[in-house]
Protein backbone atom coordinates (compact mmCIF):
# COMPACT_ATOMS: atom_id res chain seq x y z
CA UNK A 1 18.52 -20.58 23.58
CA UNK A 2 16.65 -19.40 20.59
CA UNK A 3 13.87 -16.69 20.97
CA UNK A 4 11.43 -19.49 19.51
CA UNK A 5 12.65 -22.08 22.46
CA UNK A 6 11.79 -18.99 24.97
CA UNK A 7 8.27 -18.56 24.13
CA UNK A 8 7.44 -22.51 23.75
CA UNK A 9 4.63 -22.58 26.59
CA UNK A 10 4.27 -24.84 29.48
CA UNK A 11 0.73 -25.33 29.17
CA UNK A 12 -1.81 -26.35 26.66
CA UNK A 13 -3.02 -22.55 25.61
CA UNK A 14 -6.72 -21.60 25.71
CA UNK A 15 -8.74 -22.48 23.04
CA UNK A 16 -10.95 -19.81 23.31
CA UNK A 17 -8.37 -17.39 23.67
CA UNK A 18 -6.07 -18.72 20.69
CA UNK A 19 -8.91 -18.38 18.58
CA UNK A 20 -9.78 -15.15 19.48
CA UNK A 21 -5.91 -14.31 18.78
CA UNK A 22 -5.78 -15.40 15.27
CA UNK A 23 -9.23 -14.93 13.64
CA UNK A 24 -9.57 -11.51 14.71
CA UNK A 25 -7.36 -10.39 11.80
CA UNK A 26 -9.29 -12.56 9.24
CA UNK A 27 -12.08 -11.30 10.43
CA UNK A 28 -10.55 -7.41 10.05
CA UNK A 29 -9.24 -8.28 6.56
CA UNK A 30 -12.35 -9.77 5.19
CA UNK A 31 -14.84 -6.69 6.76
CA UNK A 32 -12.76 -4.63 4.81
CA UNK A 33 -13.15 -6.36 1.81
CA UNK A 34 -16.72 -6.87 2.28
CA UNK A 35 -17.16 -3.19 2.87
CA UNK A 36 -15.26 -1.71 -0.15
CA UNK A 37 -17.66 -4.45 -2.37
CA UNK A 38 -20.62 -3.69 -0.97
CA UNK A 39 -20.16 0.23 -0.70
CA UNK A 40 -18.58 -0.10 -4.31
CA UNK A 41 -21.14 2.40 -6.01
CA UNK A 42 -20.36 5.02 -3.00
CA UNK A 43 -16.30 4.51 -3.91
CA UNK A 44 -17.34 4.45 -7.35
CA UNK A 45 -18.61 8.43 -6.66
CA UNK A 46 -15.95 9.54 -4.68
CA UNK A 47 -12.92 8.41 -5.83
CA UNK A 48 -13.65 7.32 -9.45
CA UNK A 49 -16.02 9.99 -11.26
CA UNK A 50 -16.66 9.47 -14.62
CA UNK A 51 -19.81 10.22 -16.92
CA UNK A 52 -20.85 7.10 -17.49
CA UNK A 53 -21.42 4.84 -14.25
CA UNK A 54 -20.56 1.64 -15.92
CA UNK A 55 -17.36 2.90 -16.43
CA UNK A 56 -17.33 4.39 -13.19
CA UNK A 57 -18.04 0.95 -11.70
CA UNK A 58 -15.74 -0.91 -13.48
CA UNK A 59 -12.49 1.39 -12.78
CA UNK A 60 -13.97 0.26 -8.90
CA UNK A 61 -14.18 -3.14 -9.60
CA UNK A 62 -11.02 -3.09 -11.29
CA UNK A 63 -9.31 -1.49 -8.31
CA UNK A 64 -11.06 -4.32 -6.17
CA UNK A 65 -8.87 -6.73 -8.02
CA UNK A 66 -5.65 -5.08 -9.19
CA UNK A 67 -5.41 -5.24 -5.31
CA UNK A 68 -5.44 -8.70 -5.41
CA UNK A 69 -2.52 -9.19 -7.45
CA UNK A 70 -0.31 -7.88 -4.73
CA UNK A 71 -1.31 -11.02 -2.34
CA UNK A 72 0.69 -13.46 -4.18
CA UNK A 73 4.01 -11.33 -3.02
CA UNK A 74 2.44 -10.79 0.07
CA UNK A 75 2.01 -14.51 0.52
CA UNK A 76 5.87 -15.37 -0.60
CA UNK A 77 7.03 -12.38 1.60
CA UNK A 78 4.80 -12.86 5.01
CA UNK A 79 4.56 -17.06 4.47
CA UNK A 80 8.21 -17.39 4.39
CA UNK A 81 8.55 -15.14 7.42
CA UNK A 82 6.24 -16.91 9.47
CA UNK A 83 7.95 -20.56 8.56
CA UNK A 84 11.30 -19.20 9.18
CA UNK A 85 10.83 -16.60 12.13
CA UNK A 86 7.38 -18.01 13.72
CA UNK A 87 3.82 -17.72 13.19
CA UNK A 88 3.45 -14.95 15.59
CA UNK A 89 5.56 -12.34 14.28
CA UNK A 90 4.02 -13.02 11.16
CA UNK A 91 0.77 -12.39 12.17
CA UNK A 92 1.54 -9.03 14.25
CA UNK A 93 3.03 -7.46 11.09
CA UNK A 94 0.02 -8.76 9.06
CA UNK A 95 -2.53 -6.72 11.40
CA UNK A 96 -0.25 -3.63 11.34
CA UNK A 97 -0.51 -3.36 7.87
CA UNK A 98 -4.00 -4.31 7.48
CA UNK A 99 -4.82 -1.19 10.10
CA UNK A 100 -2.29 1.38 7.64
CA UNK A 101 -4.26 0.31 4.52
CA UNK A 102 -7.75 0.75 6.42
CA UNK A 103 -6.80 4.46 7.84
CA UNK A 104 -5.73 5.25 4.59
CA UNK A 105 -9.07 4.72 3.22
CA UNK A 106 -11.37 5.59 6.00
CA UNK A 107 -9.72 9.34 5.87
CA UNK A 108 -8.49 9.93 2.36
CA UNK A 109 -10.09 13.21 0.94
CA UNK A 110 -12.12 12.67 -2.20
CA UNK A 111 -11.74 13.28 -6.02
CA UNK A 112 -13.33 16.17 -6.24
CA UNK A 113 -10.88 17.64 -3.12
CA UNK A 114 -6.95 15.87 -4.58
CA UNK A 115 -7.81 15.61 -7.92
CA UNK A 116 -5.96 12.26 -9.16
CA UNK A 117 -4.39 11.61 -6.24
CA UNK A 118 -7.18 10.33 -4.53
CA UNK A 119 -7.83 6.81 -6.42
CA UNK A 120 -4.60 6.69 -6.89
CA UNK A 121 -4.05 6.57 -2.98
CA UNK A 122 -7.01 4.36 -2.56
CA UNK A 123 -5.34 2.06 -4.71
CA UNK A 124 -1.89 2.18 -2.73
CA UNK A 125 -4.31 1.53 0.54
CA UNK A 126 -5.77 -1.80 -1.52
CA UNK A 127 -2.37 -2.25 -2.31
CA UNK A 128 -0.80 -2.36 0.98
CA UNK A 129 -4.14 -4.45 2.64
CA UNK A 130 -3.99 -6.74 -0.31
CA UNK A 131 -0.25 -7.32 0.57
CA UNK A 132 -1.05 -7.76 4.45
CA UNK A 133 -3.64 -10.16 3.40
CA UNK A 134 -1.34 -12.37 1.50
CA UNK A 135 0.46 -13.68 4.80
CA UNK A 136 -2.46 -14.13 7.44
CA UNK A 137 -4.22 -16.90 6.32
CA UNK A 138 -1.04 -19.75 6.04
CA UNK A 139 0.59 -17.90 9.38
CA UNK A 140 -2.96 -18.06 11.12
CA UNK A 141 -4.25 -21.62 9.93
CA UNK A 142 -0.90 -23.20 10.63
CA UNK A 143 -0.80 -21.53 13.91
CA UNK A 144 -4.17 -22.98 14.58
CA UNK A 145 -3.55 -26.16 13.43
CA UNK A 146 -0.03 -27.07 14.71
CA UNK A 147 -2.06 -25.94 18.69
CA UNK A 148 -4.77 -28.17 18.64
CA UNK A 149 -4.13 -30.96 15.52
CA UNK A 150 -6.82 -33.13 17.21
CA UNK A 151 -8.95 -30.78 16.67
CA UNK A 152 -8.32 -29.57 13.28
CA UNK A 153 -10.96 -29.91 11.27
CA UNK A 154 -13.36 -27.64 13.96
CA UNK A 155 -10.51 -25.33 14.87
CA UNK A 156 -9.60 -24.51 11.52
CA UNK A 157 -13.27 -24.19 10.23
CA UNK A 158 -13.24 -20.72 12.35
CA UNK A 159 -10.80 -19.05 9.69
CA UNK A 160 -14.14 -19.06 7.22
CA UNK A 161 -16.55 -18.73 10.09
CA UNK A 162 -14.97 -14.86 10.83
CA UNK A 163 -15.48 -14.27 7.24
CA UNK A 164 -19.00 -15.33 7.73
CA UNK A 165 -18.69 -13.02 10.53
CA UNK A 166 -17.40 -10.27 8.53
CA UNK A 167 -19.81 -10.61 6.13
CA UNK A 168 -22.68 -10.15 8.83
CA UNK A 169 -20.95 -7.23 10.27
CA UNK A 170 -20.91 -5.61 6.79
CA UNK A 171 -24.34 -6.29 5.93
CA UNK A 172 -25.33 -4.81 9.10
CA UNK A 173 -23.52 -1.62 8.05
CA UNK A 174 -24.95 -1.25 5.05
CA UNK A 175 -28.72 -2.03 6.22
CA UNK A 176 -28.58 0.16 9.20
CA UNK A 177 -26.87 3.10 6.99
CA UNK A 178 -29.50 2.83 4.18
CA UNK A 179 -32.02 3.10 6.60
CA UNK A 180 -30.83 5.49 9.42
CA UNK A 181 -28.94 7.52 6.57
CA UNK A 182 -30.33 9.78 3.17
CA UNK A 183 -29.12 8.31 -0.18
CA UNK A 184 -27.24 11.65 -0.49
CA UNK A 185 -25.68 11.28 3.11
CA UNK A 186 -24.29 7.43 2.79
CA UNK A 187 -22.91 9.48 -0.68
CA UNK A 188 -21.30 12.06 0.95
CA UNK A 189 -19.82 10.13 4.23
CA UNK A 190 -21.60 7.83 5.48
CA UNK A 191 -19.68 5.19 3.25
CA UNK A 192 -16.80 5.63 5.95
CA UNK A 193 -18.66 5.02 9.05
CA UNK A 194 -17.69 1.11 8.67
CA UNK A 195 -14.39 1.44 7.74
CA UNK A 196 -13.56 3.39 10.89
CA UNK A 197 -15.24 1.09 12.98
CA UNK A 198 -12.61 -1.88 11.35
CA UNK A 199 -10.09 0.69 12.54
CA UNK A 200 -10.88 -0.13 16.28
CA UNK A 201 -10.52 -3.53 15.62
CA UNK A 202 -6.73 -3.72 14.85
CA UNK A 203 -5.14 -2.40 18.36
CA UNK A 204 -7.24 -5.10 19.94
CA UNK A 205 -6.42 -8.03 17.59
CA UNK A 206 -2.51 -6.24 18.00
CA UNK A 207 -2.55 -6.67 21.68
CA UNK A 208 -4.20 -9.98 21.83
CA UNK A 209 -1.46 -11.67 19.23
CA UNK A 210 1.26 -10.03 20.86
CA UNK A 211 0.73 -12.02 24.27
CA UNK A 212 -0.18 -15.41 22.50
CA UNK A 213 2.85 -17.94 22.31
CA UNK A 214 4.13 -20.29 19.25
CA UNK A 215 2.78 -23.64 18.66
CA UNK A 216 5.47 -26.31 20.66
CA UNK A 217 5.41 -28.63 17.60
CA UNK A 218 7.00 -25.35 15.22
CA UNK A 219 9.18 -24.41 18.10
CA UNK A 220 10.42 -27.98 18.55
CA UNK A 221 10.65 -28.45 14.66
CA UNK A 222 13.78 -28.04 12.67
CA UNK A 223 13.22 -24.74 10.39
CA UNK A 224 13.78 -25.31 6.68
CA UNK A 225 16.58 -23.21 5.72
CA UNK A 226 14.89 -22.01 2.34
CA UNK A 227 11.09 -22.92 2.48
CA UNK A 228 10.52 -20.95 -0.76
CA UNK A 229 12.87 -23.13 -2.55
CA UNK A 230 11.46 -26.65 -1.56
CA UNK A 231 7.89 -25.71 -2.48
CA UNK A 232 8.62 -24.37 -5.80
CA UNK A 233 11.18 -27.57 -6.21
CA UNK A 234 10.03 -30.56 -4.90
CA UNK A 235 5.94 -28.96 -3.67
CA UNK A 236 4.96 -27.80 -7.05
CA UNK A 237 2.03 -30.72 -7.46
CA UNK A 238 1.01 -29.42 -3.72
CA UNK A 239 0.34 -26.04 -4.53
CA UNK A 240 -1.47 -26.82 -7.10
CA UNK A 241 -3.47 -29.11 -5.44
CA UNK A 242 -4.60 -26.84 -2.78
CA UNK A 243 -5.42 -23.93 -5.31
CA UNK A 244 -8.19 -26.28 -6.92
CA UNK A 245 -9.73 -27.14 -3.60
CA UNK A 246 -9.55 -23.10 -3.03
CA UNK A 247 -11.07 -21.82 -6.58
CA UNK A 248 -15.05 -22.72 -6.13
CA UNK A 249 -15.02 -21.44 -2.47
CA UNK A 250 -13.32 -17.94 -2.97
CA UNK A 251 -15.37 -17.73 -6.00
CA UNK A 252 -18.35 -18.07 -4.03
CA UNK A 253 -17.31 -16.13 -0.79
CA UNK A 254 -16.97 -12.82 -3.53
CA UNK A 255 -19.91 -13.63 -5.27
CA UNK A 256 -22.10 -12.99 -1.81
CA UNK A 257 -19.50 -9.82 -2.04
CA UNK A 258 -20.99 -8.58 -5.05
CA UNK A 259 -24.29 -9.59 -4.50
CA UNK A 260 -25.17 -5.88 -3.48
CA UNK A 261 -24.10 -4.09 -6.51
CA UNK A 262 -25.90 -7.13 -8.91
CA UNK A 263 -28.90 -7.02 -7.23
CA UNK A 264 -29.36 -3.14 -7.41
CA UNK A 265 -27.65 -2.45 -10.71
CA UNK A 266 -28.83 -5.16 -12.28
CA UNK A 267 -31.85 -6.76 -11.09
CA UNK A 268 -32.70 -2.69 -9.72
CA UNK A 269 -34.11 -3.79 -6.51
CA UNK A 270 -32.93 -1.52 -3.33
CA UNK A 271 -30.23 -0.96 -1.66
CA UNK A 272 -32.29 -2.73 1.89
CA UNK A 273 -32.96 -5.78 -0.12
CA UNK A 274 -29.16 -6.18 -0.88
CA UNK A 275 -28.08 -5.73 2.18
CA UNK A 276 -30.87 -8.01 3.95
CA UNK A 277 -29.84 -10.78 1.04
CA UNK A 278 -26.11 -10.67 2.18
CA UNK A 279 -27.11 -10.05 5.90
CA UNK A 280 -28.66 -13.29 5.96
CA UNK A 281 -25.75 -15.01 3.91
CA UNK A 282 -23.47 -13.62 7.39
CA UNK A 283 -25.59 -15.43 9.76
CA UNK A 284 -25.69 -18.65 8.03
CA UNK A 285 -21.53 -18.65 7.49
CA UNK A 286 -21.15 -17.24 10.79
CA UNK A 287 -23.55 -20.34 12.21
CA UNK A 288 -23.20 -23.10 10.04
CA UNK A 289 -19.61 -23.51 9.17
CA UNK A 290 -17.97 -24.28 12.45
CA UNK A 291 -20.77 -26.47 13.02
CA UNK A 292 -20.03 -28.09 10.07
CA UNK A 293 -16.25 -28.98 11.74
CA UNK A 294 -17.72 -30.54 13.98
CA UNK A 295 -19.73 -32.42 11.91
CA UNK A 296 -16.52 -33.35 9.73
CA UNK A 297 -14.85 -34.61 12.97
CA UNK A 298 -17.36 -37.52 13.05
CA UNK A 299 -17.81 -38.42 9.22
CA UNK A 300 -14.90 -37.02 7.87
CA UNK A 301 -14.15 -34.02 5.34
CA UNK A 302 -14.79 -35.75 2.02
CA UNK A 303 -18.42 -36.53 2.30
CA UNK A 304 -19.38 -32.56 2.67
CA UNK A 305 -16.99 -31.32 0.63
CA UNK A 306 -18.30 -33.56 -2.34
CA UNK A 307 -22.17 -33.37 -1.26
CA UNK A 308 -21.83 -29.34 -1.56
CA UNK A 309 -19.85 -29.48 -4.49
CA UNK A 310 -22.74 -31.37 -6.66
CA UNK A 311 -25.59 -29.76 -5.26
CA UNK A 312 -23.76 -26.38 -6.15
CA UNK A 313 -23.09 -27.73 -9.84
CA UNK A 314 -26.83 -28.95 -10.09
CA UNK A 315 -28.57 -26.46 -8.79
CA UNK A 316 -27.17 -22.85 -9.08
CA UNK A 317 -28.39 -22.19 -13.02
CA UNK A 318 -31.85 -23.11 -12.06
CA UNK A 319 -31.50 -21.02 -9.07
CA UNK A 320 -30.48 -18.00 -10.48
CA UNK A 321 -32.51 -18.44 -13.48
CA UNK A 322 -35.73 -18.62 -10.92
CA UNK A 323 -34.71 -15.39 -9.36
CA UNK A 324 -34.04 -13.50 -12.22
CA UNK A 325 -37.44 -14.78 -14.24
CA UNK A 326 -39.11 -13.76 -10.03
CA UNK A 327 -37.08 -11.06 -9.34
CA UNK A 328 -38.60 -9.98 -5.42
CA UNK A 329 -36.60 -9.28 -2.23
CA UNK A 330 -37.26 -13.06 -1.08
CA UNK A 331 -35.81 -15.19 -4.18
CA UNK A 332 -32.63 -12.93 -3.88
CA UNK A 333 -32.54 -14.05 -0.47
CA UNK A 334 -33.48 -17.57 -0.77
CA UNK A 335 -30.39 -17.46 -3.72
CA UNK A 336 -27.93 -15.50 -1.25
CA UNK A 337 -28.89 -18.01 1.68
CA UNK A 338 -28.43 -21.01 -0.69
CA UNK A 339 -25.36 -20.22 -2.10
CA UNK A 340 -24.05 -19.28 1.61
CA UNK A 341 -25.50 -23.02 2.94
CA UNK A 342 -23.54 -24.66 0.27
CA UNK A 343 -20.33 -22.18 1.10
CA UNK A 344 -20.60 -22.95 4.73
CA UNK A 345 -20.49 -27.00 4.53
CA UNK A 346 -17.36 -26.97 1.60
CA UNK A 347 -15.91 -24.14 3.54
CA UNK A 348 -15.55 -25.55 6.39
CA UNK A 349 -13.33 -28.43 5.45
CA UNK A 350 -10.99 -26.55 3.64
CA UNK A 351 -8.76 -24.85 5.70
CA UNK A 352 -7.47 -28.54 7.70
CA UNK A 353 -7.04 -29.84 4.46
CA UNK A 354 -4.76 -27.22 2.88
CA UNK A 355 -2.87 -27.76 6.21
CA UNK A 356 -2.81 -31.55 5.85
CA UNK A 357 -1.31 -31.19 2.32
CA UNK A 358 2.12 -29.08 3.19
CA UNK A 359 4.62 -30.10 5.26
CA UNK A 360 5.28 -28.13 8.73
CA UNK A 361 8.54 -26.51 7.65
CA UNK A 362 6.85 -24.70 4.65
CA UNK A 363 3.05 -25.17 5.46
CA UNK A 364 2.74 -21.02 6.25
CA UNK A 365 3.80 -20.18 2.87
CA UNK A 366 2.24 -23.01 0.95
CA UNK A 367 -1.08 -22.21 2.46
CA UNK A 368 -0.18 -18.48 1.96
CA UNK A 369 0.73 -19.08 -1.85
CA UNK A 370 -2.11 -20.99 -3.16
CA UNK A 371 -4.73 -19.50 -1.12
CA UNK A 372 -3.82 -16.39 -2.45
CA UNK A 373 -3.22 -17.55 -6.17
CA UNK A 374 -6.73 -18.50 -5.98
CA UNK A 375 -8.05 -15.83 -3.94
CA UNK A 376 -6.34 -13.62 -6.95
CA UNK A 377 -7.33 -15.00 -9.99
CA UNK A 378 -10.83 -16.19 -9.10
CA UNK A 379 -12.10 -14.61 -5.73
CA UNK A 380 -10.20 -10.77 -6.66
CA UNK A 381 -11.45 -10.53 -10.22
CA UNK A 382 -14.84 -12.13 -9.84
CA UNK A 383 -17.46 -9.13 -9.43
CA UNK A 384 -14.90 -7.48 -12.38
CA UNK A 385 -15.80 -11.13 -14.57
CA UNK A 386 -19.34 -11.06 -13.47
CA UNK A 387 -19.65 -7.50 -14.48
CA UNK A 388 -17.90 -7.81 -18.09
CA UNK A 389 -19.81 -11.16 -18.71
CA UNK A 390 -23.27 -9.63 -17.80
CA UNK A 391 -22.53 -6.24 -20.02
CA UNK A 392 -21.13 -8.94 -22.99
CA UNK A 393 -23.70 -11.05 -23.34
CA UNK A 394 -26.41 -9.33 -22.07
CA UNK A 395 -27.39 -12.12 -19.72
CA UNK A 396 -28.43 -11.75 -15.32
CA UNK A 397 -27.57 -15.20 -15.68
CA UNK A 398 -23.54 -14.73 -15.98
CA UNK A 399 -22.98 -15.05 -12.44
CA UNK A 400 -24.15 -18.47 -12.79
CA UNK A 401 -22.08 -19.54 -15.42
CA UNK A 402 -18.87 -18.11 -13.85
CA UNK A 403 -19.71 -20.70 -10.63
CA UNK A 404 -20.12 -23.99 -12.45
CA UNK A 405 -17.29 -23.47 -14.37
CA UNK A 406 -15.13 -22.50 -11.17
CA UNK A 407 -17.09 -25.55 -9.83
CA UNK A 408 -15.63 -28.27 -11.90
CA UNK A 409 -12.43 -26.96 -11.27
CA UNK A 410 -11.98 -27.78 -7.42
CA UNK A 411 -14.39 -31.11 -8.35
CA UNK A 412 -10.83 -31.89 -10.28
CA UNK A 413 -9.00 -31.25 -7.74
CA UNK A 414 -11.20 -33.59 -5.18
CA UNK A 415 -10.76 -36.39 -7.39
CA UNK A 416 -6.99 -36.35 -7.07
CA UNK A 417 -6.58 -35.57 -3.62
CA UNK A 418 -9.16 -38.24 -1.97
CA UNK A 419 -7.05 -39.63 0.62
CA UNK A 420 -6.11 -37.37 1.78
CA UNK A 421 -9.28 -35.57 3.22
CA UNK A 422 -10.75 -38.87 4.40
């Protein structure tokens, strides 16, 4: 008997606990990520010093998403694992790795004490988190999924809902450090304080997954002999499919990311404002997406994800244009909490639908690849855009214009894949 046949269980698991099991490393990997963008200008000092802070900022930024072009391996490597060798081995390497990258960063000596070989480490760190990354969310949403399919749309709607999470632990962070903390102090140190705490997260989310049991229908399933090759043969149209449903939400999810280093580089309002902005924008995706599930179990997916779609099209010029023309601590959260509202409801759908589209012999890695492909080109690179668009053409607005565009994108993408989200 195979090891998968062994650990088929004879019960219907916990839901509470299964849940538990596999968000709790989306919920590490995005705190991470939300950390390094909103503590950017601290990294920026440490790690990349030059004499002119734009600069300085960018070579962050730009580390932010070079990072990001490791997930697509990541996603081929870990999403083939999982659909060949299970979902759960899958997702205990995917936490190991995530904890590596985050003690790399949380202790690595600065610039000004290894010379060159500091960014260059913090890079390998992104590097090896960014890879890690790449595999959790196909191996985690499928393992979701393929538990409790009658309950997919509100089971899977927790994969955003810890990023929601995340984001509120972040923001915490960062308004409890700029207010407990000097300027000077969060400068010196202080920046770490959050990434340590992610640290105690991993050998809790490592023990958890490695007493949680396959889904019966993967066990039971035949295994593909070369996922990899049916996807990229027959599953081309698939992938692309599900990276246009991805592009406006990642887009969005990193634009709350940035929101920190906009709002006091550019709009030069303090560092408690950003924070309190992006604070807010946690407690609404923590709330409001896995009520939205719910919701989508009665009236279906398609109705929200279109209704959020337009209302993000029509209204996000005006609403940044409002804030910059008012620029005060409440418009940038009334913006932040908007833009999180309209993340939560689209959000929420998204994760059952990718799941819907791929078969179960290569749904890991077809979730993994296009998740990431998006993720990559238009979540990784988006405070980097945002940054280069605002310096360019001079415009606050930019951030704006990156959204719609993104926007009409995935709006493409609804249009040909109807059905299937009914």
């Amino acid at each position: 008997m195979s090891s998968l046949a062994q650990e088929m269980p004879l019960a219907k698991p916990s839901l509470h606990k299964t849940l538990f099991a596999t968000c709790i490393g989306n919920a590490l990997e995005w705190f991470d990520i939300a950390v390094y963008g909103f503590f950017a200008s601290y990294i920026a000092h440490n790690f990349f010093p030059t004499s002119d802070p734009s600069v300085s900022m960018l070579l962050t930024f730009g580390s932010f998403g070079v990072s990001f072009l490791i997930r697509p391996l990541g996603a081929i490597v870990l999403g083939n694992y999982a659909d060949r060798h299970g979902r759960k081995k899958a997702l205990l390497l995917s936490i190991n790795l995530m904890m590596l990258g985050g003690a790399m960063i949380t202790f690595m000596p600065s610039y000004a004490t290894l010379g060159l070989a500091a960014p260059l480490l913090i890079l390998m760190a992104r590097l090896i988190q960014g890879f890690s990354a790449g595999g959790e969310f196909g191996s985690s949403t499928a393992f979701l999924v393929e538990h409790f399919p009658e309950r997919k749309a509100f089971i899977a709607s927790w994969q955003f809902a810890t990023q929601g999470a995340s984001t509120l632990m972040a923001s915490a962070f960062g308004l409890g450090l700029t207010q407990l903390l000097t300027e000077a102090q969060i400068q010196d140190w202080g920046w770490r304080i959050p990434f340590a705490f992610g640290l105690l997260i991993g050998p809790l989310g490592w023990y958890i997954r490695r007493n949680i049991h396959e889904p019966a229908s993967f066990v039971q399933q035949e295994k593909h002999a070369a996922p990899l090759k049916a996807l990229f043969g027959k599953q081309k149209s698939l992938i692309t499919l599900a990276i246009g449903l991805m592009v406006i939400s990642t887009a969005v999810n990193y634009m709350l990311n940035y929101i920190p280093t906009y709002a006091t580089k550019t709009l030069h309002l303090p560092g408690s404002v950003a924070f309190s902005a992006t604070l807010v924008a946690g407690i609404i995706l923590t709330v409001v997406t896995p009520v939205m599930g719910l919701w989508a179990e009665k009236i279906g997916r398609l109705p929200l994800m279109w209704g959020s779609l337009l209302l993000l099209i029509i209204t996000i010029y005006p609403a940044f244009k409002g804030m910059v023309n008012h620029t005060t601590p409440t418009t940038l959260i009334l913006l932040v909490g908007w833009m999180a509202l309209l993340k939560s409801i689209y959000f929420s759908t998204v994760p059952s639908v990718m799941a819907d589209i791929f078969p179960l012999t290569t749904r890991a890695s077809g979730m993994a690849i296009s998740y990431n492909v998006a993720v990559t080109v238009f979540g990784g690179f988006a405070p980097l855009i945002c940054s280069m668009l605002i310096s360019s053409t001079g415009s606050s607005l930019a951030p704006s214009y990156y959204l719609m565009a993104v926007a009409l994108l995935s709006g493409l993408a609804l249009l040909r894949s109807g059905k299937r989200m009914a």
